[in-house]
N, C-alpha and C. Protein backbone atom coordinates (compact mmCIF):
# COMPACT_ATOMS: atom_id res chain seq x y z
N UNK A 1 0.81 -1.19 0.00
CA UNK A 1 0.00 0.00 0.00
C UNK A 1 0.85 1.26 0.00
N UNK A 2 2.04 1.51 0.67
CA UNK A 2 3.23 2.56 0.25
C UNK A 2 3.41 2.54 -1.01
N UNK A 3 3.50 1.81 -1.75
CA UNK A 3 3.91 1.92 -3.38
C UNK A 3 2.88 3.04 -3.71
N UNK A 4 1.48 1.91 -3.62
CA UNK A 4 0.18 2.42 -4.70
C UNK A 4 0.10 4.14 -3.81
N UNK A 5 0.31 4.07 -2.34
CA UNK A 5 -0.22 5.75 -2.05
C UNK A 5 0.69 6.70 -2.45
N UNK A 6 2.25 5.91 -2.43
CA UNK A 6 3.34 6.66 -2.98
C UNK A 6 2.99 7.56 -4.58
N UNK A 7 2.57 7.01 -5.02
CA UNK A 7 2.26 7.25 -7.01
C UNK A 7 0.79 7.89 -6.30
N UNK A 8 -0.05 7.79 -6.00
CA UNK A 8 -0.72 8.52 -5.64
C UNK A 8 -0.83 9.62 -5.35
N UNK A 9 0.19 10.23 -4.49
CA UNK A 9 0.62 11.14 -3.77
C UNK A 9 1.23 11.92 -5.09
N UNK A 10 1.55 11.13 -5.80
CA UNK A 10 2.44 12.06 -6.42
C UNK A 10 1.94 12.63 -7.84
N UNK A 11 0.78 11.85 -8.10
CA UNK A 11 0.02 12.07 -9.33
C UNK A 11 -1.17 13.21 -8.72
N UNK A 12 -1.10 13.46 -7.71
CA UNK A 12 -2.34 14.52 -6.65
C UNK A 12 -1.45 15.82 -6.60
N UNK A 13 -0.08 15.59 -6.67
CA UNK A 13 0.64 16.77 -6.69
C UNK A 13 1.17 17.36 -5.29
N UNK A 14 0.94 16.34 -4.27
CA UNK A 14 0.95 16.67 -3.12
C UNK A 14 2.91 16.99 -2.83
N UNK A 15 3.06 18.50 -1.95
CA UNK A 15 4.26 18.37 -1.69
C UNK A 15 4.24 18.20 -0.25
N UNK A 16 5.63 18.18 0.52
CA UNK A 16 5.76 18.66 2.04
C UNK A 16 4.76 17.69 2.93
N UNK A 17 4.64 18.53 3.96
CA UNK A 17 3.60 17.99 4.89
C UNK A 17 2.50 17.10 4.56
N UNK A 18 1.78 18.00 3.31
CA UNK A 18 0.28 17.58 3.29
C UNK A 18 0.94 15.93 2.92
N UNK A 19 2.08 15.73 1.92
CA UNK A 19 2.81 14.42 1.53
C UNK A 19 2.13 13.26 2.40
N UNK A 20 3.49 13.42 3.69
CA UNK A 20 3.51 13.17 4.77
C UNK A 20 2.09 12.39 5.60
N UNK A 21 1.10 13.31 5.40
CA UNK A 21 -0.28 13.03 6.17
C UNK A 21 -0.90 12.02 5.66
N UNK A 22 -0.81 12.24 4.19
CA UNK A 22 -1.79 11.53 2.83
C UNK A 22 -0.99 10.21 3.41
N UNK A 23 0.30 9.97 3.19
CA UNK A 23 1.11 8.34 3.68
C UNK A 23 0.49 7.52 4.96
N UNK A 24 0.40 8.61 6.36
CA UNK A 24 -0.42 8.28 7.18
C UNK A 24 -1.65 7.89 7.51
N UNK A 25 -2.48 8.77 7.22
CA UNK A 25 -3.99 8.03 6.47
C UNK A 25 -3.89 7.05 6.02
N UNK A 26 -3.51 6.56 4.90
CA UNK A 26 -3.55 5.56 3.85
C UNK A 26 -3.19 4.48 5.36
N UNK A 27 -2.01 4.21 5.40
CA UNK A 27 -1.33 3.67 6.50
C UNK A 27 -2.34 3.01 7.79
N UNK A 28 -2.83 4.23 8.34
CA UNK A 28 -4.31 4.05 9.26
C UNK A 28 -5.29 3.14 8.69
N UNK A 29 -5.45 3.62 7.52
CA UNK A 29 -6.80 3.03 7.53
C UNK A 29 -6.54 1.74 6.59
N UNK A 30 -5.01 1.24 6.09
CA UNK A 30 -4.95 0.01 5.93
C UNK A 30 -4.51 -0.76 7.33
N UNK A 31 -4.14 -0.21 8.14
CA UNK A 31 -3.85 -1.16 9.21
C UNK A 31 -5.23 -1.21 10.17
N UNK A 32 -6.28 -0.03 10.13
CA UNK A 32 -7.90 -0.65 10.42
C UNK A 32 -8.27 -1.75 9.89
N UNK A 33 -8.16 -1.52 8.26
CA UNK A 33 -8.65 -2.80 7.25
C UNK A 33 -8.56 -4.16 7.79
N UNK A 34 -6.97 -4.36 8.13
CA UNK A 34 -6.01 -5.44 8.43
C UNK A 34 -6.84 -6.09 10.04
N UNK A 35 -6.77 -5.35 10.37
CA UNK A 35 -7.20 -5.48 11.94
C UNK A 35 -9.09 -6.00 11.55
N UNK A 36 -9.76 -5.48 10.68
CA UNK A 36 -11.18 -5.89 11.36
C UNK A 36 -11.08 -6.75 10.06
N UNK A 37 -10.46 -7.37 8.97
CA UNK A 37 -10.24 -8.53 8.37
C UNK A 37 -10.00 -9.50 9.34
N UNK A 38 -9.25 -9.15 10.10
CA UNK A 38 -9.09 -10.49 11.68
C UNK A 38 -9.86 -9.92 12.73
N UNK A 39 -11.10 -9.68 12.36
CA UNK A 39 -11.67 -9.30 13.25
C UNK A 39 -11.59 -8.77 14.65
N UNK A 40 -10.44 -7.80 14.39
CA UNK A 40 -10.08 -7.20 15.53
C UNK A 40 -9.42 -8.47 16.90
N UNK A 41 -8.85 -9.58 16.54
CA UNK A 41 -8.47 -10.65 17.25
C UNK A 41 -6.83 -10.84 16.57
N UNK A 42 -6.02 -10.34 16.89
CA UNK A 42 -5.10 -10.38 15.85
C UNK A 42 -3.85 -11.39 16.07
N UNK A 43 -3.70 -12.00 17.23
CA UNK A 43 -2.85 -12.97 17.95
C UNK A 43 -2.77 -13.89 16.79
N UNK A 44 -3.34 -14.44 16.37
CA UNK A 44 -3.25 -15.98 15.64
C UNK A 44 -2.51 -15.39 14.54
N UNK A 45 -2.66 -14.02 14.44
CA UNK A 45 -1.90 -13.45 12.79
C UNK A 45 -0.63 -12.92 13.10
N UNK A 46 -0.57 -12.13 14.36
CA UNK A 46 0.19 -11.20 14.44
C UNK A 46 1.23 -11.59 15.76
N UNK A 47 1.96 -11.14 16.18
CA UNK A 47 2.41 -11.21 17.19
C UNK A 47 1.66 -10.31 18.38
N UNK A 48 1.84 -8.98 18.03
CA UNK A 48 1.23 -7.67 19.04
C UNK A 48 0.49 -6.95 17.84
N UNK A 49 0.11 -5.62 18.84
CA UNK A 49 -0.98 -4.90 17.67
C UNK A 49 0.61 -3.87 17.08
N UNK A 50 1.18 -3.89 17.90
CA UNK A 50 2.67 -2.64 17.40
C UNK A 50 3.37 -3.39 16.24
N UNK A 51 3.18 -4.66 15.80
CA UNK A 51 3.71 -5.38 14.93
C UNK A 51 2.76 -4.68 13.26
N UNK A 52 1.44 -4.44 13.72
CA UNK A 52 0.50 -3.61 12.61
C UNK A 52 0.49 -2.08 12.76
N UNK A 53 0.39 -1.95 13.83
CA UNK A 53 0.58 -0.19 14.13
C UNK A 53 1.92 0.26 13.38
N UNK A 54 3.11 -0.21 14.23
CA UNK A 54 4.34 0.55 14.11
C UNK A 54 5.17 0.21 12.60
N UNK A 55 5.09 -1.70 12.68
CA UNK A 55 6.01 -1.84 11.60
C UNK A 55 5.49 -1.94 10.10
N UNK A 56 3.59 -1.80 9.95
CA UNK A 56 3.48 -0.95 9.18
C UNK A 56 4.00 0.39 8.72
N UNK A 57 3.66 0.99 9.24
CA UNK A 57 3.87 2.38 9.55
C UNK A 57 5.40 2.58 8.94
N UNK A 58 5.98 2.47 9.40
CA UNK A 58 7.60 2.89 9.53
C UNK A 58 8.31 1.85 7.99
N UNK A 59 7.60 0.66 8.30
CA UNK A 59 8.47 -0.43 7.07
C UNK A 59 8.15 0.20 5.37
N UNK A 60 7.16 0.88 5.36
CA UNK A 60 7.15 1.22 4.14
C UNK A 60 7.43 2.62 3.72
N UNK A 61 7.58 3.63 4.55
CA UNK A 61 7.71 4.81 4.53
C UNK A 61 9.04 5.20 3.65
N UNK A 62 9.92 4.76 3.00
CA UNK A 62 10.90 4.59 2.19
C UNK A 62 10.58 4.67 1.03
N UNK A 63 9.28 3.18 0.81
CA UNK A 63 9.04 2.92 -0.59
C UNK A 63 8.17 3.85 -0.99
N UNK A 64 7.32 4.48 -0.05
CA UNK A 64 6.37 5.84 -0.04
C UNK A 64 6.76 7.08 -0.43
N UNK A 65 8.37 7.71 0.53
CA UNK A 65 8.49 8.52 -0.34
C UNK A 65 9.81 8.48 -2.11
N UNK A 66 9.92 7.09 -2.31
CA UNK A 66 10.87 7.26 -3.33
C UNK A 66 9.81 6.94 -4.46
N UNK A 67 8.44 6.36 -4.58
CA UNK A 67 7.58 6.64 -5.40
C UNK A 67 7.12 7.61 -5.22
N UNK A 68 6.61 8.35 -4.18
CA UNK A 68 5.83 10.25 -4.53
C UNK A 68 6.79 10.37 -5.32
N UNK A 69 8.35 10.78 -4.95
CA UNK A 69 8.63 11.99 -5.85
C UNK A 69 8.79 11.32 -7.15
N UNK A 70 9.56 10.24 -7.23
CA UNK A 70 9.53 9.60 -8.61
C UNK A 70 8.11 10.21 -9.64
N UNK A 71 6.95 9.91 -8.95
CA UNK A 71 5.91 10.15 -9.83
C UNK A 71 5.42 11.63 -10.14
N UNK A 72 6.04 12.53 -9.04
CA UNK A 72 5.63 13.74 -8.80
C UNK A 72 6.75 14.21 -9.69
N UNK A 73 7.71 13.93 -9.81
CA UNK A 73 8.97 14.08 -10.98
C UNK A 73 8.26 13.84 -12.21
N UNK A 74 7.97 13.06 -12.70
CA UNK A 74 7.58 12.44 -13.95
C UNK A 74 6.10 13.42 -14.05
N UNK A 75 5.38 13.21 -13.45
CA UNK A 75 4.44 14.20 -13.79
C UNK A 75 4.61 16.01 -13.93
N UNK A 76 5.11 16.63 -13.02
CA UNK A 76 4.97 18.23 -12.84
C UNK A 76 6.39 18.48 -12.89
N UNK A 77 7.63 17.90 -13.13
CA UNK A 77 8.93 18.32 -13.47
C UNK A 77 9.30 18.04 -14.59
N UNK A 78 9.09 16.80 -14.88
CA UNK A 78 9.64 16.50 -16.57
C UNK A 78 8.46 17.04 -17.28
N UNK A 79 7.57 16.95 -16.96
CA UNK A 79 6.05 17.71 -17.79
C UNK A 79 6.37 19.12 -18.30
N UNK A 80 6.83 19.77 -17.23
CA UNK A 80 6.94 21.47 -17.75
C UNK A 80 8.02 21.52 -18.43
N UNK A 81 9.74 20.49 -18.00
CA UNK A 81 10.51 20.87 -18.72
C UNK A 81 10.76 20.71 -19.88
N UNK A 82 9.66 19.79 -20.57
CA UNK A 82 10.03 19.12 -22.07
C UNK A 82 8.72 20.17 -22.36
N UNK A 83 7.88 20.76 -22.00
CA UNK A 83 7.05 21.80 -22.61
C UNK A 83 8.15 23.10 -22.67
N UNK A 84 8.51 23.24 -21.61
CA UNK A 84 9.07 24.55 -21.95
C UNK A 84 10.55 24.36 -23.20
N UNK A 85 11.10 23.34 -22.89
CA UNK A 85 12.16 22.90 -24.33
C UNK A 85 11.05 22.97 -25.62
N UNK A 86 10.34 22.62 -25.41
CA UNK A 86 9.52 22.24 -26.82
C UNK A 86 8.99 24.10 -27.42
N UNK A 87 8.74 24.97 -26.44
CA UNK A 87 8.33 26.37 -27.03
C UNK A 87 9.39 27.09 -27.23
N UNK A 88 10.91 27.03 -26.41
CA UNK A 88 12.04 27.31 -27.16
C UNK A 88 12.31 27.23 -27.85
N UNK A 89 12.14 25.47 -28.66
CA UNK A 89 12.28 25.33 -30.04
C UNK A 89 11.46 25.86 -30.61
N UNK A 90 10.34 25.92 -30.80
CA UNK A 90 9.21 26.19 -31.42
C UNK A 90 9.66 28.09 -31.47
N UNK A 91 9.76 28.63 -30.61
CA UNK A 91 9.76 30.31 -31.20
C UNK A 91 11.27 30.18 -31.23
N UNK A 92 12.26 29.78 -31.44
CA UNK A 92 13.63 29.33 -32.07
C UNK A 92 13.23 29.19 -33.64
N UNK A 93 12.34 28.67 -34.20
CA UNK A 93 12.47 28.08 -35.09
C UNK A 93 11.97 29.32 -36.18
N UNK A 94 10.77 30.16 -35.59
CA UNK A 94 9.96 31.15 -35.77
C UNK A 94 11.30 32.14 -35.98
């Protein structure tokens, strides 16, 4: 779920903080998911609940932010700079 919110994040345009929050949410409310899929009984799955709380949380936060910017790159950085190369040429050519 860090991957998919990562590209998410980054196709929304989100920078900074708001980033940050959007990862958390996502995070929350897949580790709710996780939890009332085991019906809130989580021993037989899990070790502790900090095993879903924390090492959610923290284990993907890497792959979260090296897809935002990746995608936030590819969308709103390489986007403007091959537009703005492309009208240089273009009134270059003019």
């Amino acid at each position: 779920m860090s991957i998919i919110g990562g590209v998410i994040a980054g196709i929304l345009g989100f920078t900074g903080l708001r980033g940050f929050i959007f990862y958390f949410l996502v995070m929350a409310i897949t580790s709710v998911g996780i939890a009332a899929k085991a019906g809130f009984y989580v021993h037989p799955y899990f070790d502790s609940w900090n095993q879903i709380l924390l090492d959610g949380f923290l284990g993907g936060l890497l792959s979260f932010v090296l897809f935002w910017m990746y995608s936030y790159f590819c969308i709103y950085i390489f986007y403007d700079y091959q537009r703005s190369l492309l009208y240089s040429i273009f009134f270059w050519v003019l």
